[in-house]
C-alpha atoms as a PDB file:
ATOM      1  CA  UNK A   1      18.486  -9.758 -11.439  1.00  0.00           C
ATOM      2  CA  UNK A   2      15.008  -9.944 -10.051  1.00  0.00           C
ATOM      3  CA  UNK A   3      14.838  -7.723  -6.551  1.00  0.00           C
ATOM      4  CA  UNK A   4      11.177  -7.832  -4.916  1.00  0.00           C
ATOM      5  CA  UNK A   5       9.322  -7.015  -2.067  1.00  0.00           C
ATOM      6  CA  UNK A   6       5.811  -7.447  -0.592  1.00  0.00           C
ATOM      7  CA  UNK A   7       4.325  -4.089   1.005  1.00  0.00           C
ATOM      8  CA  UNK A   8       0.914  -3.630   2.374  1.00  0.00           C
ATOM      9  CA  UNK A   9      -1.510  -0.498   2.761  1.00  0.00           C
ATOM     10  CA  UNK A  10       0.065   1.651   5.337  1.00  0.00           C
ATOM     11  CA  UNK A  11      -3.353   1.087   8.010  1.00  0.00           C
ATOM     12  CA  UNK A  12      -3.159  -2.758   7.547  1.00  0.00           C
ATOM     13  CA  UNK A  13       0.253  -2.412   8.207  1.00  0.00           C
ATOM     14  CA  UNK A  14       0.420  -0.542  11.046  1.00  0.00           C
ATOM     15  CA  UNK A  15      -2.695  -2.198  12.708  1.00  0.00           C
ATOM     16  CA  UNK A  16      -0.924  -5.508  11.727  1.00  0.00           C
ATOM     17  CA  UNK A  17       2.592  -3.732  14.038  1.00  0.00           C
ATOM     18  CA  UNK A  18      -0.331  -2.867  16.720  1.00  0.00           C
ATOM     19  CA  UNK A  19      -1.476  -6.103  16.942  1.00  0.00           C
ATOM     20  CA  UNK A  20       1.784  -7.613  17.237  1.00  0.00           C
ATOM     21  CA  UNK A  21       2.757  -5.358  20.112  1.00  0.00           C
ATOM     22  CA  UNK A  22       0.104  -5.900  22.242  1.00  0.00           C
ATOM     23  CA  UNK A  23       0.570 -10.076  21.635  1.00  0.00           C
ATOM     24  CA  UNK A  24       4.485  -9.819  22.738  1.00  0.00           C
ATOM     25  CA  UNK A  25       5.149  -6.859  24.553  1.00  0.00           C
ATOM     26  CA  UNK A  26       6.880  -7.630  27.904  1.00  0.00           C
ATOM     27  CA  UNK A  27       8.553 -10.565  26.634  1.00  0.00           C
ATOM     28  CA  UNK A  28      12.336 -10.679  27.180  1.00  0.00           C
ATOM     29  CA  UNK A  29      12.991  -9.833  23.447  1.00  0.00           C
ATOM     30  CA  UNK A  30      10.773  -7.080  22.457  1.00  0.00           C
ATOM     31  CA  UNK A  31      11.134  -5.231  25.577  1.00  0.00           C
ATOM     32  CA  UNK A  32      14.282  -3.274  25.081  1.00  0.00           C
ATOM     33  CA  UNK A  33      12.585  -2.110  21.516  1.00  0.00           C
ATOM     34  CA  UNK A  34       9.003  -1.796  22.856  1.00  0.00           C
ATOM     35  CA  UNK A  35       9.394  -0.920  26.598  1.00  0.00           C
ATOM     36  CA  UNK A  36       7.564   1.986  25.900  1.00  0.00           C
ATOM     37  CA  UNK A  37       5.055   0.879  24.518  1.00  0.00           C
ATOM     38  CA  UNK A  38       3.749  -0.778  27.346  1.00  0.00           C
ATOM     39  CA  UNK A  39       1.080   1.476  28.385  1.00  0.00           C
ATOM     40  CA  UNK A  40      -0.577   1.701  24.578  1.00  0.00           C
ATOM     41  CA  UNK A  41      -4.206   0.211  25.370  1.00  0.00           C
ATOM     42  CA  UNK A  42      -5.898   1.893  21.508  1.00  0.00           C
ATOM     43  CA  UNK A  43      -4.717   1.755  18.002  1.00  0.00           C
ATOM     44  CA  UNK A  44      -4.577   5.441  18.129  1.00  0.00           C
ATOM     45  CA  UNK A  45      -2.569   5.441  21.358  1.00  0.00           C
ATOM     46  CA  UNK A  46      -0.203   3.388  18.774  1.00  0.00           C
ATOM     47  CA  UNK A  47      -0.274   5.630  16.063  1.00  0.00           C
ATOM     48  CA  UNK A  48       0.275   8.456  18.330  1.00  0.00           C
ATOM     49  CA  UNK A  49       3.716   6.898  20.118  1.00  0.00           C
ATOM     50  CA  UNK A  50       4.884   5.596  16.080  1.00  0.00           C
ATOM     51  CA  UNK A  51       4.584   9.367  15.231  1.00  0.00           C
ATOM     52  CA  UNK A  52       6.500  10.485  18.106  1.00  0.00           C
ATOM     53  CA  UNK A  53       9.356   8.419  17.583  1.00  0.00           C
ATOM     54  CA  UNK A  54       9.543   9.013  13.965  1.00  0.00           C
ATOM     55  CA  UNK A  55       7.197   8.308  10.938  1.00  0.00           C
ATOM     56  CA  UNK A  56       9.463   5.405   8.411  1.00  0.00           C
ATOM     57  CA  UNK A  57       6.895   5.114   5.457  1.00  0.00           C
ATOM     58  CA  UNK A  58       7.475   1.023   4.034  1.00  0.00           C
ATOM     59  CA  UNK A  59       9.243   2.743   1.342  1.00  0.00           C
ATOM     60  CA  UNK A  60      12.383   4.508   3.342  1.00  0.00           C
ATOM     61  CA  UNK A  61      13.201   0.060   3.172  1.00  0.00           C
ATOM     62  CA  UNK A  62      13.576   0.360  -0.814  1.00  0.00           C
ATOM     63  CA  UNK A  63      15.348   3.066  -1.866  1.00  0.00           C
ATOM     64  CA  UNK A  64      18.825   4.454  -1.505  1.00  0.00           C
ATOM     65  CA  UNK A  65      19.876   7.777   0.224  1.00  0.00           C
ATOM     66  CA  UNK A  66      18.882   9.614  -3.025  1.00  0.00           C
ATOM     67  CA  UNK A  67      15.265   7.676  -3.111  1.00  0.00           C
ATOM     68  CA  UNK A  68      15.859   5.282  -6.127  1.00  0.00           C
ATOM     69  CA  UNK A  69      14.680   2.311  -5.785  1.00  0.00           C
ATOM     70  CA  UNK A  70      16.585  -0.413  -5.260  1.00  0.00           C
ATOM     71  CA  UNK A  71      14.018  -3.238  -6.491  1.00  0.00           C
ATOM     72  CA  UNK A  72      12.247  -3.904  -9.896  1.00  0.00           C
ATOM     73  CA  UNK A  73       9.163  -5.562  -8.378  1.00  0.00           C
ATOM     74  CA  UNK A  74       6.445  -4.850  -5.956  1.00  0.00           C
ATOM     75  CA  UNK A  75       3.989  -7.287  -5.368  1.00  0.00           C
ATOM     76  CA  UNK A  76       1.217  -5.702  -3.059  1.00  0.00           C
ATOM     77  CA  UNK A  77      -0.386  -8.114  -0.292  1.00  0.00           C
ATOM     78  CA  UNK A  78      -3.785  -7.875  -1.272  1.00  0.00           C
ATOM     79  CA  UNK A  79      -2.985  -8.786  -4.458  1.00  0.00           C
ATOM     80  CA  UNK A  80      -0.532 -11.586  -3.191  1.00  0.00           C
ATOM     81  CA  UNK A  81      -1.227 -14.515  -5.278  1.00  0.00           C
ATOM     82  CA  UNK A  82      -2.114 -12.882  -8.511  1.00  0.00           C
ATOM     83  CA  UNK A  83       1.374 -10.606  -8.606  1.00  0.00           C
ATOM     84  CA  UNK A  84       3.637 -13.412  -7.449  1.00  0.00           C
ATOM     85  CA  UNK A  85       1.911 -15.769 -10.195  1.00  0.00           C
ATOM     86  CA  UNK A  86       2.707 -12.956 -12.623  1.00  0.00           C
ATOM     87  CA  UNK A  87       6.475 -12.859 -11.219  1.00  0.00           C
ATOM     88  CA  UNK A  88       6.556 -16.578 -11.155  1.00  0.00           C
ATOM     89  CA  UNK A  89       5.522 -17.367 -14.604  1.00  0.00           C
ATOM     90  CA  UNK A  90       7.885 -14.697 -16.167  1.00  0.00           C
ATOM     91  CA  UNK A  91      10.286 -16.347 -14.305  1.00  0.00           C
ATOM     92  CA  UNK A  92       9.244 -20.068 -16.103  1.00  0.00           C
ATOM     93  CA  UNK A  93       8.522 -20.897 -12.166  1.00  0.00           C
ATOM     94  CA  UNK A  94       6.296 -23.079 -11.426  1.00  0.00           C
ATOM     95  CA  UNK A  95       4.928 -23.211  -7.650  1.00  0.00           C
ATOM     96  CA  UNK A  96       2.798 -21.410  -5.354  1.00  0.00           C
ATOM     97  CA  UNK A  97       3.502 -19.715  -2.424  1.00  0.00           C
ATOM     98  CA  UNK A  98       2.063 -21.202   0.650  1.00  0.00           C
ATOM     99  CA  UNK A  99      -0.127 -19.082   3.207  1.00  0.00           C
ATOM    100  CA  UNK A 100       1.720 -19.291   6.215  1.00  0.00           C
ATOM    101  CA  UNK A 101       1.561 -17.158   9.586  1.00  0.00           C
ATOM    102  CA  UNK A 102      -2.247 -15.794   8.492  1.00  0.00           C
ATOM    103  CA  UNK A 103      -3.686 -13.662  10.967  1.00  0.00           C
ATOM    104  CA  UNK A 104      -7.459 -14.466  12.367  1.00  0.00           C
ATOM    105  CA  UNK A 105      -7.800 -11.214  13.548  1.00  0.00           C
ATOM    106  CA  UNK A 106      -9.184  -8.669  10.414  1.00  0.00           C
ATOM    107  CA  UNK A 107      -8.900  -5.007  10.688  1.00  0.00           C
ATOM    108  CA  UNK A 108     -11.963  -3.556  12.628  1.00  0.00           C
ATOM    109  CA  UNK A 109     -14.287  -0.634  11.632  1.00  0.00           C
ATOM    110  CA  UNK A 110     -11.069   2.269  12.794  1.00  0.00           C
ATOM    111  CA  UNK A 111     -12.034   5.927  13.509  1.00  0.00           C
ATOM    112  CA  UNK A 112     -11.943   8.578  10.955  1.00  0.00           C
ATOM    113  CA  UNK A 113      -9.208  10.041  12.981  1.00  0.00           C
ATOM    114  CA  UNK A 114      -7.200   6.793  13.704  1.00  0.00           C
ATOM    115  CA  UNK A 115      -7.310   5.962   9.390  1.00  0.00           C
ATOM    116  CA  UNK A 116      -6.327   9.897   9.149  1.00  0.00           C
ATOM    117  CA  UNK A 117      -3.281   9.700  11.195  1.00  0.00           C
ATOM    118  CA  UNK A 118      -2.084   6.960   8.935  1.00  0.00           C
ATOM    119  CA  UNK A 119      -2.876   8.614   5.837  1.00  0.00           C
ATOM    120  CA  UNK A 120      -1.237  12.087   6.790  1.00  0.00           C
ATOM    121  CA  UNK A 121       1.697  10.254   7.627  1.00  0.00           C
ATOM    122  CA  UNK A 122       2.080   7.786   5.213  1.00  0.00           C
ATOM    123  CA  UNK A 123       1.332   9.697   2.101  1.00  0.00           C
ATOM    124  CA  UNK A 124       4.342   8.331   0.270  1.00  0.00           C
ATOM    125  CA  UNK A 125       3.204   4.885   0.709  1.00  0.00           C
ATOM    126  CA  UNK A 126       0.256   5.790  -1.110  1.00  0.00           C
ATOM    127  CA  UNK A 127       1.428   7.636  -3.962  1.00  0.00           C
ATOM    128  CA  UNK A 128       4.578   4.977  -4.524  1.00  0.00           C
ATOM    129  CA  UNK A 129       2.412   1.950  -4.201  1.00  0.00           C
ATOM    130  CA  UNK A 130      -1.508   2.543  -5.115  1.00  0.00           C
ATOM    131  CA  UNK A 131      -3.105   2.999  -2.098  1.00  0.00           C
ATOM    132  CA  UNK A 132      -5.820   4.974  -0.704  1.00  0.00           C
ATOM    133  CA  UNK A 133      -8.450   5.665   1.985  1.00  0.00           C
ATOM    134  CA  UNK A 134     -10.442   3.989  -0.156  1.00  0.00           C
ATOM    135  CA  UNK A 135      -8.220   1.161  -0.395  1.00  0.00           C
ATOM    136  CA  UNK A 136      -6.026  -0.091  -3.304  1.00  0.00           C
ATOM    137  CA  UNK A 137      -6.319   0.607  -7.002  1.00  0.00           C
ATOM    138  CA  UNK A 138      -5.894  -2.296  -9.093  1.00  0.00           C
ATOM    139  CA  UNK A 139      -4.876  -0.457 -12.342  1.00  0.00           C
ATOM    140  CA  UNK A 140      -1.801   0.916 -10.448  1.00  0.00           C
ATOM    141  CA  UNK A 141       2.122   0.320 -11.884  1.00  0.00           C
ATOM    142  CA  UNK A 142       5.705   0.365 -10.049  1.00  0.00           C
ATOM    143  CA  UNK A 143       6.949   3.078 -11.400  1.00  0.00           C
ATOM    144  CA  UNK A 144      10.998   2.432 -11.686  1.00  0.00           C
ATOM    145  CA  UNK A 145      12.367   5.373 -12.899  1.00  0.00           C
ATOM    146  CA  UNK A 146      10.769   7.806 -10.140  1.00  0.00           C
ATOM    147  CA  UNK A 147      12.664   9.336  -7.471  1.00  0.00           C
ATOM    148  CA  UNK A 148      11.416   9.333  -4.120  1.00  0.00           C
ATOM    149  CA  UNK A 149      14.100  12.025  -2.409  1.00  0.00           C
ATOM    150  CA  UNK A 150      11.808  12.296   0.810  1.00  0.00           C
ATOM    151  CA  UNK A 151      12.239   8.668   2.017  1.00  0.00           C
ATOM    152  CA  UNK A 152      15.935   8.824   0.954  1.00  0.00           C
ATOM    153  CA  UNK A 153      16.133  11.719   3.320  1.00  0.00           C
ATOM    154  CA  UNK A 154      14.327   9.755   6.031  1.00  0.00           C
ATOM    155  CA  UNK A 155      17.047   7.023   5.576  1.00  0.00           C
ATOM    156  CA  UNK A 156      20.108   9.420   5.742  1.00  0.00           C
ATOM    157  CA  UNK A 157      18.531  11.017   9.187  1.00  0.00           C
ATOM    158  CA  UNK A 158      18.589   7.249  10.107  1.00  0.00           C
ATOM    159  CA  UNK A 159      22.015   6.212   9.148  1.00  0.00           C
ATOM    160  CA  UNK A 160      22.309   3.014   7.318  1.00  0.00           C
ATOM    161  CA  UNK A 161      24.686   1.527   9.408  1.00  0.00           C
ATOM    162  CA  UNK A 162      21.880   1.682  12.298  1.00  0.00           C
ATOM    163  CA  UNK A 163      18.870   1.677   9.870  1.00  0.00           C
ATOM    164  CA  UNK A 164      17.091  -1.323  11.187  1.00  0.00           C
ATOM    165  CA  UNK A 165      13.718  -1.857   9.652  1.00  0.00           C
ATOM    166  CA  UNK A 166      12.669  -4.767  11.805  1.00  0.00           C
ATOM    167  CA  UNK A 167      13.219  -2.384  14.879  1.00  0.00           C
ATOM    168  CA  UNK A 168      10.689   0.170  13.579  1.00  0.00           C
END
């Protein structure tokens, strides 16, 4: 059975979770998860409250409490069309997969700092999915067999039954 996922590279990700804070917080249903994030005016002022409440790499979301993974595909989002084509035409599929809910707002020129906080912090997203400060390497492979014990650890600390990974 095919099991996938789409990740991203850990800054555009977390910018991307910036962004959306600063567009919704206050409403009635982000502000019992975000109330404290009210006061965040700067990326890094996000960065700095997401480390304080607990660093939960994109990958703690795919593996089980011993870190195997627990899907056989990773398509990467800058590489969105190309890997689901791939996926699709091993599958005999044919369709493409609409761009919907597309951002206008692109990443802007970030501090050394602010892009250092994310890398420090998100190494294991980098090593498991090809990603680097320079940005994403396009020879890079899922490798299934590897164990990644760190974000399994992260996961048990979290407890499945409460693991929520839309409330991170």
């Amino acid at each position: 059975m095919l099991k996938f996922t789409v990740v991203r590279h850990p800054v555009d990700w977390h910018f991307s979770i910036y962004r959306w804070i600063l567009k919704w917080r206050g409403r009635r249903l982000t502000a019992p998860v975000y109330s404290d994030t009210f006061n965040i005016q700067t990326f890094e002022d996000y960065l700095q409250w997401r480390i304080k409440h607990g660093v939960i790499p994109q990958l703690t979301q795919l593996v089980d409490y011993d870190g195997r993974l627990l899907i056989n595909r990773i398509c990467r989002l800058e590489f969105l069309d190309s890997d689901v084509a791939k996926m699709f035409e091993e599958l005999g599929i044919t369709a493409k997969v609409p761009m919907l809910n597309v951002g206008s707002v692109k990443r802007p020129h970030l501090t050394n700092k602010e892009v250092d906080l994310v890398l420090q912090n998100y190494s294991e997203d980098l090593i498991a999915f090809g990603y680097s400060r320079k940005g994403v390497n396009q020879s890079w492979c899922l490798d299934k067999e590897r164990l990644y014990p760190s974000a399994g650890a992260i996961l048990k600390t979290l407890g499945a039954d409460e693991f929520d990974p839309w409330a991170v």
